[in-house]
Protein backbone atom coordinates (compact mmCIF):
# COMPACT_ATOMS: atom_id res chain seq x y z
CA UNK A 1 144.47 85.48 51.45
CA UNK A 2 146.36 88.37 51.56
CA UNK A 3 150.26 88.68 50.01
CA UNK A 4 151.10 89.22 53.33
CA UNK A 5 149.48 85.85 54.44
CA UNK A 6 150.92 83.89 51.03
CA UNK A 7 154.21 85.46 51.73
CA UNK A 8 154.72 84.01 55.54
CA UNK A 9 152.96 80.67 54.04
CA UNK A 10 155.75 80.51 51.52
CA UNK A 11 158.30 81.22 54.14
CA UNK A 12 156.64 77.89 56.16
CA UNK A 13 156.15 75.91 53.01
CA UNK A 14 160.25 76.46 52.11
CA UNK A 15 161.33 75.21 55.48
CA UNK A 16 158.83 71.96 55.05
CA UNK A 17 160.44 71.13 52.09
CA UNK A 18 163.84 71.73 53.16
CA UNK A 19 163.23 69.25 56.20
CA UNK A 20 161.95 66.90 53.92
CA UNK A 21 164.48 66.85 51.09
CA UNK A 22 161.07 67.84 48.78
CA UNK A 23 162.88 68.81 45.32
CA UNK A 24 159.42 69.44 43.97
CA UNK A 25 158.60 72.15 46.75
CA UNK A 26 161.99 73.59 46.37
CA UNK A 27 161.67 74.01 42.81
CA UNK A 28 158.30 75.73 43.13
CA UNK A 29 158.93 78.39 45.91
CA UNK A 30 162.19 79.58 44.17
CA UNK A 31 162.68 81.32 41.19
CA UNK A 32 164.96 80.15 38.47
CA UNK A 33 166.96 83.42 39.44
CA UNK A 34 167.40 82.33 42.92
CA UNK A 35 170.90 83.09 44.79
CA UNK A 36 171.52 82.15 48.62
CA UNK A 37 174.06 84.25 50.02
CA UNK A 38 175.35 82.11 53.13
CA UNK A 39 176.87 83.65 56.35
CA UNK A 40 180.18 82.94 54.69
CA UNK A 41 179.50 84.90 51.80
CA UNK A 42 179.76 82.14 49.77
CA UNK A 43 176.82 82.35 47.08
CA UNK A 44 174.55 79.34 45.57
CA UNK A 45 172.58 79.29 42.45
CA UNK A 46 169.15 77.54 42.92
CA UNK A 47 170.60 74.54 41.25
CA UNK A 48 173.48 74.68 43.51
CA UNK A 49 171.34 74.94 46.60
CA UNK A 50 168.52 72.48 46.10
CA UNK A 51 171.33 69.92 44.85
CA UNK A 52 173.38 70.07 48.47
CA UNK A 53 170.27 69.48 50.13
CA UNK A 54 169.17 66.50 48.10
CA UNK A 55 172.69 65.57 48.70
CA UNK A 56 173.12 65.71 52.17
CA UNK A 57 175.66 68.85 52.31
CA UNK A 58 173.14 70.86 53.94
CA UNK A 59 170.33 68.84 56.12
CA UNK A 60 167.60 70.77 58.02
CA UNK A 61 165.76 69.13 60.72
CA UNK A 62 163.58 71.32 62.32
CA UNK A 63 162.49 75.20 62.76
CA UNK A 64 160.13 77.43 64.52
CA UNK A 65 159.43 80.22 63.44
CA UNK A 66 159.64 83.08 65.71
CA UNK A 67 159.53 86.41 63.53
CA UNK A 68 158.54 87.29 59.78
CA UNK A 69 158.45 91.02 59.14
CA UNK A 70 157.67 92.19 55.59
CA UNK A 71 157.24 94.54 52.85
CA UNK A 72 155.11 94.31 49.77
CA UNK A 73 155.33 97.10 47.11
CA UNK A 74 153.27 96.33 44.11
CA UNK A 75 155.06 92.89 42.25
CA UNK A 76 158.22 92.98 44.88
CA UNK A 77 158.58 92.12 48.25
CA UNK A 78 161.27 91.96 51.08
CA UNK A 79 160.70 89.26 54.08
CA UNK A 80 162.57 89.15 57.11
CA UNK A 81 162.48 85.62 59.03
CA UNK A 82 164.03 85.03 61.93
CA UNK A 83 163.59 80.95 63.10
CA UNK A 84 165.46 78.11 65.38
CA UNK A 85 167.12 75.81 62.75
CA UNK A 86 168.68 72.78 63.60
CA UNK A 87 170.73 71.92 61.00
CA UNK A 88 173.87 70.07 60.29
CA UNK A 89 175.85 71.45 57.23
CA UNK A 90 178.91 71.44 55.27
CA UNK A 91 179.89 68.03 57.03
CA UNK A 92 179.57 69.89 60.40
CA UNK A 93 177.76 68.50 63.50
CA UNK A 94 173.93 68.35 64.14
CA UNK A 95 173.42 71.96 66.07
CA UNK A 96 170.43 74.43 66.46
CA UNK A 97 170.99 77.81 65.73
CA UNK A 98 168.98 81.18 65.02
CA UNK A 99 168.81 81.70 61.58
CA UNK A 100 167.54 85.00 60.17
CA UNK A 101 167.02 85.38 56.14
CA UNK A 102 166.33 88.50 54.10
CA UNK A 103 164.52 87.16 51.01
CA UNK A 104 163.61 89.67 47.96
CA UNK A 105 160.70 88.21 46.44
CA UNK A 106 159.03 88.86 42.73
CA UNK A 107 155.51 88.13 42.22
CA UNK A 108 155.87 85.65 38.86
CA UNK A 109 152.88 84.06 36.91
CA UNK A 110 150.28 85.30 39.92
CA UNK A 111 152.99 83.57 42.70
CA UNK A 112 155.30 85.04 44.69
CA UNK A 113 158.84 83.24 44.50
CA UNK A 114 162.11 83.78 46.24
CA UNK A 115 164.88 85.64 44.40
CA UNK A 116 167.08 85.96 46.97
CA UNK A 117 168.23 84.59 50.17
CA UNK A 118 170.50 86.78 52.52
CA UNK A 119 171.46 84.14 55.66
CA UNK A 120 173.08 85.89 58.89
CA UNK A 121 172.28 84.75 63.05
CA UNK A 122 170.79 86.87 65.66
């Protein structure tokens, strides 16, 4: 498989677990260093952002996945995904909107993790 593949698996594999509250998977496709950046601006830690989804603050639902674009340069890599999330956060209402995340990724101990999360629509 090539990092290109693992990368867009990993993108696939985060939005499983997110949709199924999966604290395990979570913990595993994000490195300790993790920090969302949410349309707000307002920034999580990867302790912060697993913990309101096991809490209900943020709840995912569903995606597809229209669009990854990518870059891989030696142990670093930039992902672009663009999917349909329904969602219901932040005590909001249940709605589906088009979610695109810029991820910097770091190959760590031969598997590439998420560093960072950019969120913004399209």
């Amino acid at each position: 498989m090539t990092d290109e593949q693992k990368i867009v698996k990993l993108y696939k594999e985060m939005y499983t677990a997110m949709i199924n509250k999966d604290r395990a998977e979570l913990e595993r496709v994000h490195d300790d260093s993790f920090i969302l950046v949410h349309m707000t601006g307002m920034r999580q830690s990867k302790s912060e952002y697993i913990g309101a989804i096991m809490d209900g603050t943020l709840n995912y639902y569903d995606a597809e996945h229209e669009e990854a674009r990518f870059a891989v340069t030696g142990d670093t890599a930039a992902l672009t995904g663009k999917s349909r999330v329904t969602a219901a956060v932040f005590g909001g209402g249940k709605h589906t909107w088009r979610l695109q995340l810029k991820f910097q990724l770091a190959m760590k101990d031969g598997e590439w993790k998420f560093t960072l999360a950019s969120a913004s629509t399209y």
